[in-house]
C-alpha atoms as a PDB file:
ATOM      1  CA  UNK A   1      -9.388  26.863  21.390  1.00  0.00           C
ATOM      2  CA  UNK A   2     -10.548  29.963  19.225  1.00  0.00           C
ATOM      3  CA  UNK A   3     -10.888  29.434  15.727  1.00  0.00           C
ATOM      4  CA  UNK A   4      -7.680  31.178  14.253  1.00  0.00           C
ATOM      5  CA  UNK A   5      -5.623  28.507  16.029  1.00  0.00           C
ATOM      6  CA  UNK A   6      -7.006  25.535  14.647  1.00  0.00           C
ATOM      7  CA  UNK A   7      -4.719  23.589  11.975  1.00  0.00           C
ATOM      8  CA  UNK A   8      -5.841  22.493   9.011  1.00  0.00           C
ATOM      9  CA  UNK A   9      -5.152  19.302   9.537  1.00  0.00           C
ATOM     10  CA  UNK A  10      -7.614  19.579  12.962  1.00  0.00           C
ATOM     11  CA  UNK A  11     -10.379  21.369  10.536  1.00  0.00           C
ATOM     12  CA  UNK A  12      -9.591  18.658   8.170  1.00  0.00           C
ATOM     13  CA  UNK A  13     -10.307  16.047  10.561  1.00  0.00           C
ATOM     14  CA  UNK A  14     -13.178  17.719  12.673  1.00  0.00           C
ATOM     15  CA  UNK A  15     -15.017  18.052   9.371  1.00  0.00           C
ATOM     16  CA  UNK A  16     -14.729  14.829   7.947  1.00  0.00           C
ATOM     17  CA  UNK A  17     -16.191  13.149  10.988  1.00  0.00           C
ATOM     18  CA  UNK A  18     -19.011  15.069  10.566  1.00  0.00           C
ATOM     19  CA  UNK A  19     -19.719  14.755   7.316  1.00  0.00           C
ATOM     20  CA  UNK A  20     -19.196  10.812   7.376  1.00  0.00           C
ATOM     21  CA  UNK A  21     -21.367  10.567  10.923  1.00  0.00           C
ATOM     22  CA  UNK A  22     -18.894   8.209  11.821  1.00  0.00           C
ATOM     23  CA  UNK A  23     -18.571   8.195  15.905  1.00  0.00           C
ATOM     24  CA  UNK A  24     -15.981   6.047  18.048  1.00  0.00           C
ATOM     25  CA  UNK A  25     -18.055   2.705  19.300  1.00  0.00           C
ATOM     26  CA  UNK A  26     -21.062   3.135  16.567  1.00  0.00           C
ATOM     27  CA  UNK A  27     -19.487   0.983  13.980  1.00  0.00           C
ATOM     28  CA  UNK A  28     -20.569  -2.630  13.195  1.00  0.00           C
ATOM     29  CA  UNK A  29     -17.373  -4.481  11.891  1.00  0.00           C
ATOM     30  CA  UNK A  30     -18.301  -6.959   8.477  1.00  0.00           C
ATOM     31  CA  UNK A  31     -17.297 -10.203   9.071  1.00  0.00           C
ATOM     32  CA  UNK A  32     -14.627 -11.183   6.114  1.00  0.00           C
ATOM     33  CA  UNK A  33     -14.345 -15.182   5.332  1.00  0.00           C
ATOM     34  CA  UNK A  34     -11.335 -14.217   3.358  1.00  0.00           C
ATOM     35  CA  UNK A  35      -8.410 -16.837   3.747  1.00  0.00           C
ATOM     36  CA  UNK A  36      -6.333 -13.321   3.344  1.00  0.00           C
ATOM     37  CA  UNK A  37      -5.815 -10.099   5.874  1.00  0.00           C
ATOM     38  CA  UNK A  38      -7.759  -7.324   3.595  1.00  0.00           C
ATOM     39  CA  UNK A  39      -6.193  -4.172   4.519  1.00  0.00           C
ATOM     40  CA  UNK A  40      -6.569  -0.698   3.019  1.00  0.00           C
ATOM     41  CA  UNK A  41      -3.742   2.052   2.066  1.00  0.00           C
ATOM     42  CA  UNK A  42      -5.240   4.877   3.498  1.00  0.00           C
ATOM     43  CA  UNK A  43      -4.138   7.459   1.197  1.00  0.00           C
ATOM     44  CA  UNK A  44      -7.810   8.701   0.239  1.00  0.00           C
ATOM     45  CA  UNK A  45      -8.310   9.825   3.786  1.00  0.00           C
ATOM     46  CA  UNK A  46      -4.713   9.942   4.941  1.00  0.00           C
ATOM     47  CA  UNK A  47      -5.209  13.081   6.974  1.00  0.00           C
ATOM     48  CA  UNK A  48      -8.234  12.393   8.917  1.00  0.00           C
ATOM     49  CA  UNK A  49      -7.310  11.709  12.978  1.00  0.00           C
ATOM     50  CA  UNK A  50      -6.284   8.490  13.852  1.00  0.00           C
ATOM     51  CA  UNK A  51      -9.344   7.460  15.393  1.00  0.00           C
ATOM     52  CA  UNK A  52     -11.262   8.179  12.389  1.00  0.00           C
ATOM     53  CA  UNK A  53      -8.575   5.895  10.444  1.00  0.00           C
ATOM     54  CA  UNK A  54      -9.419   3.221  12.371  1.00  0.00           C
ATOM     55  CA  UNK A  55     -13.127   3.595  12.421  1.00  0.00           C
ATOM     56  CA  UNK A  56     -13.501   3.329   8.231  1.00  0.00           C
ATOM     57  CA  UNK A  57     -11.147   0.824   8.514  1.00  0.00           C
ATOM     58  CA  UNK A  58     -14.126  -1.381  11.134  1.00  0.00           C
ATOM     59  CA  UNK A  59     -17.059   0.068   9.343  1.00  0.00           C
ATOM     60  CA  UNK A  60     -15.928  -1.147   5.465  1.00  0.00           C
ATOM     61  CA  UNK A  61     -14.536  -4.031   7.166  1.00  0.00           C
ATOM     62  CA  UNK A  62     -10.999  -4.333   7.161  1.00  0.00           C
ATOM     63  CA  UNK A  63      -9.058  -5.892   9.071  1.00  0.00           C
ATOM     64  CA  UNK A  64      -5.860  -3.747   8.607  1.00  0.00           C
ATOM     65  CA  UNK A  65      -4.049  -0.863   7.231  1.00  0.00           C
ATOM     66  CA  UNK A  66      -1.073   0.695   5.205  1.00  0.00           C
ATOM     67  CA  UNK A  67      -0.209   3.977   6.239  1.00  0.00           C
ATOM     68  CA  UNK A  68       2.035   6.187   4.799  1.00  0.00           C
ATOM     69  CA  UNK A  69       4.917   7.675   7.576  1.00  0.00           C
ATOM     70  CA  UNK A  70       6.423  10.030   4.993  1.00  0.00           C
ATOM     71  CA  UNK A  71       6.951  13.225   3.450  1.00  0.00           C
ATOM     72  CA  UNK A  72       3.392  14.579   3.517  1.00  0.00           C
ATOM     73  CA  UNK A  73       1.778  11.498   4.675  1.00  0.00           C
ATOM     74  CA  UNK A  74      -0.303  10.936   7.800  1.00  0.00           C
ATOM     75  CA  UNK A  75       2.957  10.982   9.944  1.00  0.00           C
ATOM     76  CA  UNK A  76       5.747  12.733   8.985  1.00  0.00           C
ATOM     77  CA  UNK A  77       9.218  10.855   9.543  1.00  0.00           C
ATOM     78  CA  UNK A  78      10.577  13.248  12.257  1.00  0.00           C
ATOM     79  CA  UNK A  79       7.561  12.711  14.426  1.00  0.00           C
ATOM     80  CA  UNK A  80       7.001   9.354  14.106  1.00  0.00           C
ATOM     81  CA  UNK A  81       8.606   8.537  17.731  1.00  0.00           C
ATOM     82  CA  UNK A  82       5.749  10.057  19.083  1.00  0.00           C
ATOM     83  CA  UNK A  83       2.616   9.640  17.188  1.00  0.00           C
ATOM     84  CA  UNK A  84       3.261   5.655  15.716  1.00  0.00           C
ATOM     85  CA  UNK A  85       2.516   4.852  18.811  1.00  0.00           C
ATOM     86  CA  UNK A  86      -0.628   7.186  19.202  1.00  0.00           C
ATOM     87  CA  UNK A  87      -1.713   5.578  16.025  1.00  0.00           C
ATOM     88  CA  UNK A  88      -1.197   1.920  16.780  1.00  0.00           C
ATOM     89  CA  UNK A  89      -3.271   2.875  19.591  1.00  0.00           C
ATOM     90  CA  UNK A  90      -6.044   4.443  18.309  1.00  0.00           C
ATOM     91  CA  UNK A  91      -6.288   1.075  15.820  1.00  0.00           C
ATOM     92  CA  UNK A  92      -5.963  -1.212  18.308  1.00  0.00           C
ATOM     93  CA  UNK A  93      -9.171   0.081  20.009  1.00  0.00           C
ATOM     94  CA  UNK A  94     -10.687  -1.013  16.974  1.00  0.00           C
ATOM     95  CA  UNK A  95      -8.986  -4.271  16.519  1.00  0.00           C
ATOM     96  CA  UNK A  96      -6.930  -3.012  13.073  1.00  0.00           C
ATOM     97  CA  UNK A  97      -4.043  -3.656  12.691  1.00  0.00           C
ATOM     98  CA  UNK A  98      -0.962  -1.992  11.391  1.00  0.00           C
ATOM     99  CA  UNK A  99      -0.326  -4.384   9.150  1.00  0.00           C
ATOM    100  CA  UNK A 100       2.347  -2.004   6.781  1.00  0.00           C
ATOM    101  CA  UNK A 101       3.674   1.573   6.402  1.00  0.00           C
ATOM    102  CA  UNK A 102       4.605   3.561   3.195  1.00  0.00           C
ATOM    103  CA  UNK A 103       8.042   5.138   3.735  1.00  0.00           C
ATOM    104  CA  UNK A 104      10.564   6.893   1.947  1.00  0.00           C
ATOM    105  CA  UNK A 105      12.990   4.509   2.701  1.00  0.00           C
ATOM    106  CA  UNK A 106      15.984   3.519   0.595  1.00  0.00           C
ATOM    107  CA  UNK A 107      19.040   2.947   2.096  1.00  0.00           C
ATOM    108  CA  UNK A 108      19.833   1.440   5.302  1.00  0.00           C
ATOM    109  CA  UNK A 109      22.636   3.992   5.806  1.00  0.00           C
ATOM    110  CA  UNK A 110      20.138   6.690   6.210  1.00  0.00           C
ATOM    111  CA  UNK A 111      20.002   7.809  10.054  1.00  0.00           C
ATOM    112  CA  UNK A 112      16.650   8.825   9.665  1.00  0.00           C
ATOM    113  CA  UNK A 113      15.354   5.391   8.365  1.00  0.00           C
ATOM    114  CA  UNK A 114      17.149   3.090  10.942  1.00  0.00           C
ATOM    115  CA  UNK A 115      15.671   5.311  13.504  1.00  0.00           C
ATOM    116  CA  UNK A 116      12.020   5.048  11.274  1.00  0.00           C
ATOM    117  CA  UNK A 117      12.691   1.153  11.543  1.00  0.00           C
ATOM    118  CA  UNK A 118      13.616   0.640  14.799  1.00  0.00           C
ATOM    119  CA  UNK A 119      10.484   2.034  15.645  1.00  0.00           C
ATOM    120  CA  UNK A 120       7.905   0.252  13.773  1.00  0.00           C
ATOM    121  CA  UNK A 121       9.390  -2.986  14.938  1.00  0.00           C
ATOM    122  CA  UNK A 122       9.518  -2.009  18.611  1.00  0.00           C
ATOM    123  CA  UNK A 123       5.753  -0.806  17.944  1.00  0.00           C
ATOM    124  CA  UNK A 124       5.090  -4.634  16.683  1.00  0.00           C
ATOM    125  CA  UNK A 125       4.873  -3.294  12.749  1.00  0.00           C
ATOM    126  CA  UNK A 126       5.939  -6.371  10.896  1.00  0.00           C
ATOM    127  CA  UNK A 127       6.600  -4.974   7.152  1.00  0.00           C
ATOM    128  CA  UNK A 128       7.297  -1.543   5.072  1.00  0.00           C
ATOM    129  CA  UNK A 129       7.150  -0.212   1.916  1.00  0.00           C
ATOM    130  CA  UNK A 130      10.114   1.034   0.942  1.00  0.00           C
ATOM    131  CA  UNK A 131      10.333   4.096  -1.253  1.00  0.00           C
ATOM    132  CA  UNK A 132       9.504   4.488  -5.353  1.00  0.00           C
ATOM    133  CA  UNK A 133      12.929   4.241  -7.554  1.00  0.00           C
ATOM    134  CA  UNK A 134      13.144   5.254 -10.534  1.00  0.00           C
ATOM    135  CA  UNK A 135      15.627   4.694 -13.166  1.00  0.00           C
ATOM    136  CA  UNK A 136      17.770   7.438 -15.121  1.00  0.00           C
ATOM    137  CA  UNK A 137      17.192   6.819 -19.187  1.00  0.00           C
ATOM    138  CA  UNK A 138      20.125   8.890 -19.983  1.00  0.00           C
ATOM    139  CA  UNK A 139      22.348   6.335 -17.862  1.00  0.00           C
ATOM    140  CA  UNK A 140      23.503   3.000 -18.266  1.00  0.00           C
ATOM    141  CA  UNK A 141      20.447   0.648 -16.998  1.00  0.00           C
ATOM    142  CA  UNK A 142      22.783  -2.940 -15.326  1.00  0.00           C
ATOM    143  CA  UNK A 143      25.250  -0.174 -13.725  1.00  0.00           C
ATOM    144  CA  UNK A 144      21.666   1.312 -11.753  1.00  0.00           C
ATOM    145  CA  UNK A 145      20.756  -2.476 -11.226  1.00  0.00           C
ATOM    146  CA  UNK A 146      23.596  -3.033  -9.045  1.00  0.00           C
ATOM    147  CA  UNK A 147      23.279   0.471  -7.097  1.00  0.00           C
ATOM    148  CA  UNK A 148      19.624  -0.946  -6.508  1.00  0.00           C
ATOM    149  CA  UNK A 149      20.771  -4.321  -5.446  1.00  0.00           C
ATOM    150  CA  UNK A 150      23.213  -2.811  -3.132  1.00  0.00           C
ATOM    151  CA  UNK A 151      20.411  -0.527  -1.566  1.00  0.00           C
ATOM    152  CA  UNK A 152      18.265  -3.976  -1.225  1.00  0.00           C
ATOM    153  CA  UNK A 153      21.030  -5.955   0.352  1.00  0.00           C
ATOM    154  CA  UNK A 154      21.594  -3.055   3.240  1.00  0.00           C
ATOM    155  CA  UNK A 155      17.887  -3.191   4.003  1.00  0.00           C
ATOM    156  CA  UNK A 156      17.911  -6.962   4.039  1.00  0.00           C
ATOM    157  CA  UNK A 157      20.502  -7.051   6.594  1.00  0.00           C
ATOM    158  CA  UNK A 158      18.637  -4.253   8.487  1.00  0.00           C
ATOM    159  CA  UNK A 159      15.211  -6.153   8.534  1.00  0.00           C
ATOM    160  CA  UNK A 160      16.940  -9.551   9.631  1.00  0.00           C
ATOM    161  CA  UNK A 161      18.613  -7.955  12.713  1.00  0.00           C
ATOM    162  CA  UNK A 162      14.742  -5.787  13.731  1.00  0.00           C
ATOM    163  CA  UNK A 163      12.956  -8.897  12.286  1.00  0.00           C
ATOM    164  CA  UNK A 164      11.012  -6.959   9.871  1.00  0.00           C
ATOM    165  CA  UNK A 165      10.254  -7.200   6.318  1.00  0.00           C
ATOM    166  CA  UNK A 166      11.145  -4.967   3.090  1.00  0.00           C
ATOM    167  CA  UNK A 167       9.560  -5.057   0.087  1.00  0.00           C
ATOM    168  CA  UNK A 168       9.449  -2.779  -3.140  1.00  0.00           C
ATOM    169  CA  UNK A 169       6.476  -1.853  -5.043  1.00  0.00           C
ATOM    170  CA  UNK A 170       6.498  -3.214  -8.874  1.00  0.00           C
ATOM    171  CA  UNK A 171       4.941   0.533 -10.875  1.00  0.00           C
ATOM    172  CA  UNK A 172       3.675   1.111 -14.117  1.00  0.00           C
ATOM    173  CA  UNK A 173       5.642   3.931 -15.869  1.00  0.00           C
ATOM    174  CA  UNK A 174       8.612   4.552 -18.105  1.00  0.00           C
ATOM    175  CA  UNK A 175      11.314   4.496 -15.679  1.00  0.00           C
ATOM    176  CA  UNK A 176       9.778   3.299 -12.385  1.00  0.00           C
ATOM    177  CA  UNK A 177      11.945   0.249 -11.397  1.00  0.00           C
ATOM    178  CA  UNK A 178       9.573  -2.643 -11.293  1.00  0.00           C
ATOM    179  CA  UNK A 179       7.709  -1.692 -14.517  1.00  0.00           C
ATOM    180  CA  UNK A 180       8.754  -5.107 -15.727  1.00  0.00           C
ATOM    181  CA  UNK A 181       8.731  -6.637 -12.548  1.00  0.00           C
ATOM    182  CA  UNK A 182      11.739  -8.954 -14.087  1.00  0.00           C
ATOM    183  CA  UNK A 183      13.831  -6.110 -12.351  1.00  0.00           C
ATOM    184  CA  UNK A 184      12.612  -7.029  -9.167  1.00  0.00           C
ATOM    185  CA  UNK A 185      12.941 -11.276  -9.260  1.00  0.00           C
ATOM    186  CA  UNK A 186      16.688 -10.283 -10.744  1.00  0.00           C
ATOM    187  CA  UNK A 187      17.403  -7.481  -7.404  1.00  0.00           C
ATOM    188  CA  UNK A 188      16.024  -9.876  -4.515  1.00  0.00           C
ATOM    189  CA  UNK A 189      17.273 -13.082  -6.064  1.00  0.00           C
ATOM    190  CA  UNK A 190      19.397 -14.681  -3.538  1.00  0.00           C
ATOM    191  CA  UNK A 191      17.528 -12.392  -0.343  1.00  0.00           C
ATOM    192  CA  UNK A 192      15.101 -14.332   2.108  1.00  0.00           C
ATOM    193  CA  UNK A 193      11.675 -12.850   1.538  1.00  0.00           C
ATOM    194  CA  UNK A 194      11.244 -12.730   5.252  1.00  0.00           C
ATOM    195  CA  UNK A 195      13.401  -9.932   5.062  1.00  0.00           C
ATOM    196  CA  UNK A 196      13.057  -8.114   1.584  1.00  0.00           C
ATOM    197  CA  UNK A 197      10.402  -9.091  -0.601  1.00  0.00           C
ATOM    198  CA  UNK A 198       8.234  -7.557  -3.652  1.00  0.00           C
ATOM    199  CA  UNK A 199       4.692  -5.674  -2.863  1.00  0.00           C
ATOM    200  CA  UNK A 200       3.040  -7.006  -5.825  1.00  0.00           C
ATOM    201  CA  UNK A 201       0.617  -4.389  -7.609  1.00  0.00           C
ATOM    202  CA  UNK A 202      -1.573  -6.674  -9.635  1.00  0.00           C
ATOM    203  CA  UNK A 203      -2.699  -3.287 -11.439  1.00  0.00           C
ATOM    204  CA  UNK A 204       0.382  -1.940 -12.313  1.00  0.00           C
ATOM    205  CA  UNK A 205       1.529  -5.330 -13.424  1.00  0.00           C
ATOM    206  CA  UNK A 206      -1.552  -5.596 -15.802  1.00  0.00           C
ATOM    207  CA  UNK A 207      -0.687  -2.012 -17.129  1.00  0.00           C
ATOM    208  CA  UNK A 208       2.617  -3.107 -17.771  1.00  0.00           C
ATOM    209  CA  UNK A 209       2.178  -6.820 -19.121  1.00  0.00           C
ATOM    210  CA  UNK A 210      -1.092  -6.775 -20.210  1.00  0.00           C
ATOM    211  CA  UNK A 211      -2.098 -10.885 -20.457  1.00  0.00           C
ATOM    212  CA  UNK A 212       1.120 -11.668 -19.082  1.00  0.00           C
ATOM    213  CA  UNK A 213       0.151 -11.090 -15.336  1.00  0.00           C
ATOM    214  CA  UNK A 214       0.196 -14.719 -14.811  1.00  0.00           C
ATOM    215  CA  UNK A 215       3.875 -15.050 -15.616  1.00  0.00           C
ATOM    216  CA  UNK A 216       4.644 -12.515 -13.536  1.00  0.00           C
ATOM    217  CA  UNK A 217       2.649 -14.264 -10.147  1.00  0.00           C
ATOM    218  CA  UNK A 218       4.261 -17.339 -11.518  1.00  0.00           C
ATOM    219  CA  UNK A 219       7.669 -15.706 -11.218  1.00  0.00           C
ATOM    220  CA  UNK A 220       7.642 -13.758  -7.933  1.00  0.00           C
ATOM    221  CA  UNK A 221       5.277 -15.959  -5.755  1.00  0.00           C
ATOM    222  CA  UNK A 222       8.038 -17.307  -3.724  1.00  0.00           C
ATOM    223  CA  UNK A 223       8.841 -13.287  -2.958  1.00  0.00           C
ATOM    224  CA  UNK A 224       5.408 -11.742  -2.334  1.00  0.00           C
ATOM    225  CA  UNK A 225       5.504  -9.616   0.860  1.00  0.00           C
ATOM    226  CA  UNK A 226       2.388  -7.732   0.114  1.00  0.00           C
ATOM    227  CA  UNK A 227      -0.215  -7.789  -2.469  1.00  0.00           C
ATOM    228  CA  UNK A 228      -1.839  -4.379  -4.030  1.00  0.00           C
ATOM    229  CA  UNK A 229      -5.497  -4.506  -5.672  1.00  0.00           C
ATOM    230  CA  UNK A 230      -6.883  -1.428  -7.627  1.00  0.00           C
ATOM    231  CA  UNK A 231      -8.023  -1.429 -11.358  1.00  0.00           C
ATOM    232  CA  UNK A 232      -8.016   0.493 -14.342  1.00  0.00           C
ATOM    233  CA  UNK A 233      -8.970   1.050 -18.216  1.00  0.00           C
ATOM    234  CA  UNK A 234      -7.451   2.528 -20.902  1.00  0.00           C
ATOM    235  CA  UNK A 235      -8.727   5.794 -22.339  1.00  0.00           C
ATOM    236  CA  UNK A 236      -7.732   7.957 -25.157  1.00  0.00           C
ATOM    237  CA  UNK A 237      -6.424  11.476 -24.052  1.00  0.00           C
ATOM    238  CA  UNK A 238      -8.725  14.254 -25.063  1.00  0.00           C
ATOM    239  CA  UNK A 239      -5.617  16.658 -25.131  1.00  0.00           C
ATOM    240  CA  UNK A 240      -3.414  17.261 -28.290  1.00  0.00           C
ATOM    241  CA  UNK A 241      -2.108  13.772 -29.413  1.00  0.00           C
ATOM    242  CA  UNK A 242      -4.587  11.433 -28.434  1.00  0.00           C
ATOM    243  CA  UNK A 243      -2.121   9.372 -26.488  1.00  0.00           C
ATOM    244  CA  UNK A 244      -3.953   6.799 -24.600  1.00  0.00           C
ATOM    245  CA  UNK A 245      -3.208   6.796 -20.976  1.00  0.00           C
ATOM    246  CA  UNK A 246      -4.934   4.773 -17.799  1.00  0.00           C
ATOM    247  CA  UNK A 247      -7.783   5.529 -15.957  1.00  0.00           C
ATOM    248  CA  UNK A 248      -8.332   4.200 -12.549  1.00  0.00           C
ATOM    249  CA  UNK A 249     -11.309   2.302 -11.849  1.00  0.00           C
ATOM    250  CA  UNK A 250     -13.801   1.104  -9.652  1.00  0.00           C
ATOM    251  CA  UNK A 251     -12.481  -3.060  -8.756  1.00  0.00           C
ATOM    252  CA  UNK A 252     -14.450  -4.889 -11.343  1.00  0.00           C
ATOM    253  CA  UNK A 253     -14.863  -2.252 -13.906  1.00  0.00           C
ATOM    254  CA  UNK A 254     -11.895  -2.587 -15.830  1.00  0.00           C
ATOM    255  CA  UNK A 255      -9.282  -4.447 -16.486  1.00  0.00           C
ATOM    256  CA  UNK A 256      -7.775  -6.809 -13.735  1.00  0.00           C
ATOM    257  CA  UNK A 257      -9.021 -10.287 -14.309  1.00  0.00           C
ATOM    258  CA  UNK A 258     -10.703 -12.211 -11.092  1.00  0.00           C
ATOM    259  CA  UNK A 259      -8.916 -14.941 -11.499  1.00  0.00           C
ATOM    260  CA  UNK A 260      -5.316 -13.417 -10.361  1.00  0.00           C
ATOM    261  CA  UNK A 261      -6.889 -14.170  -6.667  1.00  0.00           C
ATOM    262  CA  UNK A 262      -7.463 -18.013  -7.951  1.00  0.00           C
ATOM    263  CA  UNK A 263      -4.057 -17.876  -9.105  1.00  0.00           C
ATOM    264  CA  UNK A 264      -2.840 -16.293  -5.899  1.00  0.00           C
ATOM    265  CA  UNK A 265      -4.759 -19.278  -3.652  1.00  0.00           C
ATOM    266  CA  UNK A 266      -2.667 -21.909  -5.250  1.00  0.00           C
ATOM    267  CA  UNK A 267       0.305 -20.409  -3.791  1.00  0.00           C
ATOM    268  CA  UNK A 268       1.781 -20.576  -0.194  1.00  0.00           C
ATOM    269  CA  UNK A 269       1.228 -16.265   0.297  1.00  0.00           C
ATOM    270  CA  UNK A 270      -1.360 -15.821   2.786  1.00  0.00           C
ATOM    271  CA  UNK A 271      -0.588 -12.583   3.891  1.00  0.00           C
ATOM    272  CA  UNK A 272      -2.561  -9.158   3.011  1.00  0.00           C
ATOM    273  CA  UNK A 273      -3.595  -7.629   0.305  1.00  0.00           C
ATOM    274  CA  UNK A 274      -4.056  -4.402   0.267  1.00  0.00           C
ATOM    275  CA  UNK A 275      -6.868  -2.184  -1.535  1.00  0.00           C
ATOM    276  CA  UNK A 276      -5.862   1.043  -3.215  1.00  0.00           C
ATOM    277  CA  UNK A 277      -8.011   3.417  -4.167  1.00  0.00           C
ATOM    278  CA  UNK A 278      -6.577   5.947  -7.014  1.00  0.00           C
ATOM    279  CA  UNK A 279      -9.633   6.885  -8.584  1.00  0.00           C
ATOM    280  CA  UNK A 280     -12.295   9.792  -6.903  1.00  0.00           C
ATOM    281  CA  UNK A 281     -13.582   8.301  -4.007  1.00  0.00           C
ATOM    282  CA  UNK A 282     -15.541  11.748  -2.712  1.00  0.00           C
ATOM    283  CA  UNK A 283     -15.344  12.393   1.186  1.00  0.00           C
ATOM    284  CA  UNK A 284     -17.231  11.355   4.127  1.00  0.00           C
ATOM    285  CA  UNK A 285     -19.882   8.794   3.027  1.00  0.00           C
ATOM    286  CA  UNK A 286     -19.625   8.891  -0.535  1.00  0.00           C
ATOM    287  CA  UNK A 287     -16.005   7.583  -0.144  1.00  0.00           C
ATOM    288  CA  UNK A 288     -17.226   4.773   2.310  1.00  0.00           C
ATOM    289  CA  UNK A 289     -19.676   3.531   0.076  1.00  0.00           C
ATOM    290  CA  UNK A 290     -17.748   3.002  -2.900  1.00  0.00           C
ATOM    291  CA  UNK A 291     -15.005   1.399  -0.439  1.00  0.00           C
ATOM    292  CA  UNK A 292     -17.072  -0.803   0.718  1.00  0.00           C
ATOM    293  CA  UNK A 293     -18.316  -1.513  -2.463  1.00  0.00           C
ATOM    294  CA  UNK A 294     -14.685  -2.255  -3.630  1.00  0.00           C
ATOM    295  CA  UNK A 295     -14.265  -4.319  -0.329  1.00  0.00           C
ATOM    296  CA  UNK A 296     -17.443  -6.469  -1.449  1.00  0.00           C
ATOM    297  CA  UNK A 297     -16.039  -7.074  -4.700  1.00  0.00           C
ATOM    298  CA  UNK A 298     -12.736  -7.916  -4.189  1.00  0.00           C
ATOM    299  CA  UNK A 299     -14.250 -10.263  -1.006  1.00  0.00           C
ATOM    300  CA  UNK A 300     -16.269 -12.310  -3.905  1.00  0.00           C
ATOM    301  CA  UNK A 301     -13.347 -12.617  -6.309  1.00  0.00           C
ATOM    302  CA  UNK A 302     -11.411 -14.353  -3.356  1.00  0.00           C
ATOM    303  CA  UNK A 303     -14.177 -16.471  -2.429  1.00  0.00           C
ATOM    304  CA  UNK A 304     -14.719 -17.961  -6.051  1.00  0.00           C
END
């Protein structure tokens, strides 16, 4: 293939690999004595091939992933009849599994996301992540509660008959739904988590509660679908108004306390967590390094 005809996504790809040195069959897999599935959301490296997804995923030692299978992700919605299976594939030659994927999803209704659905479960997917919402502050908040609840009820009834699970990501910000994570307990109240349940962000729910994290796992552990690891500090802007705002971190550098994950053990969830990575990461084997860095932190903080 000459060179004008190669996508970017190929060039993308083809470079990566080399930079990392990362070659199908080279990779020693970490053993993890985690009583959890550690999986990874794969956004840092989201449009590397699918081979190459599943080879970081063996060499920092996970055991699955999170993918997104959206609008710009690593598979866009209208292709995903042919290349989830490609993908599942490709991960399955490595022993990863695909353990979630990011969607747009929000209403069962949608054509386009009971076709999405009915193919991750035929592909063996067991759980998604259903689109951000976000609230409207110049509308009445309990009226968009029950539009959300509505929403979360289709989906529920969706996921029973495909047997697969739901759940909706708590987010720090001023009108993310799930900023208090209250929202949340209040919307699937009365819904078997089997079929929708919450994808608790321990860092979000720091940013939002501060101290109060334990409340919160307190609250929702009979609905976690998913947990979500990353941390973060607080800095003061350096633009006009000083506002203080939060900086992603590496795990163990800022704020999220280690003893959420002894909290989390006294619970019945043993399903994954999954590790996000929002702060630089590099490329190639800078970004492997610190994720497996992460990995080895997050591994201790479970095992203590």
């Amino acid at each position: 293939m000459s060179p004008e005809f190669i996508s970017r996504r190929q060039f993308v790809a083809s470079t990566a690999l080399a930079v990392a040195g990362i070659s199908l069959g080279a990779v020693e897999i970490p053993q993890s004595k985690s009583p959890f599935k550690i999986i990874c959301f794969v956004k840092p490296f989201q449009n590397l091939s699918f081979d190459q997804i599943a080879d970081i995923a063996a060499e920092v030692g996970w055991t699955g992933v999170e993918v997104p299978v959206r609008k710009d992700g690593t598979i866009e919605p209208k292709r995903a009849e042919e290349e989830l299976p490609k993908l599942v594939d490709a991960l399955a030659k490595r022993k990863i599994e695909l353990s979630t994927i990011a969607t747009d999803i929000e209403d069962a209704d949608d054509p386009m996301s009971r076709k999405l659905l009915t193919i991750a479960a035929k592909l063996g997917i067991p759980r998604y992540r259903v689109k951000h919402l976000r609230y409207d502050l110049k509308k009445a908040i309990p009226r968009q509660l029950e539009v959300f609840r509505s929403k979360f009820r289709g989906l529920a009834e969706l996921n029973k008959e495909l047997k697969l699970q739901g759940t909706v990501q708590n987010h720090s910000g001023g009108n993310y739904l799930g900023g208090p994570v209250w929202d949340i307990w209040e919307l699937l109240r009365g819904l078997d988590p089997q079929n929708m349940a919450i994808y608790f962000d321990i860092g979000h729910a720091t940013v939002e509660g501060g101290t109060s994290w334990p409340l919160q796992v307190k609250l929702m552990e009979s609905q976690f679908g998913t947990i979500s690891v990353k941390d973060f500090t607080w800095q003061k802007s350096s633009k006009p108004g000083n506002k203080w705002q939060t900086e992603w971190c590496p795990l163990g550098s800022g704020m999220i306390h280690p003893d959420f994950f002894t909290s989390l053990k006294t619970t019945n969830y043993r399903g994954p967590i999954s590790q996000h990575f929002e702060y630089e990461v590099g490329a190639g084997r800078e970004m492997i390094a610190k994720m497996k860095r992460d990995f080895e932190e997050l591994t201790k903080w479970i095992a203590s």
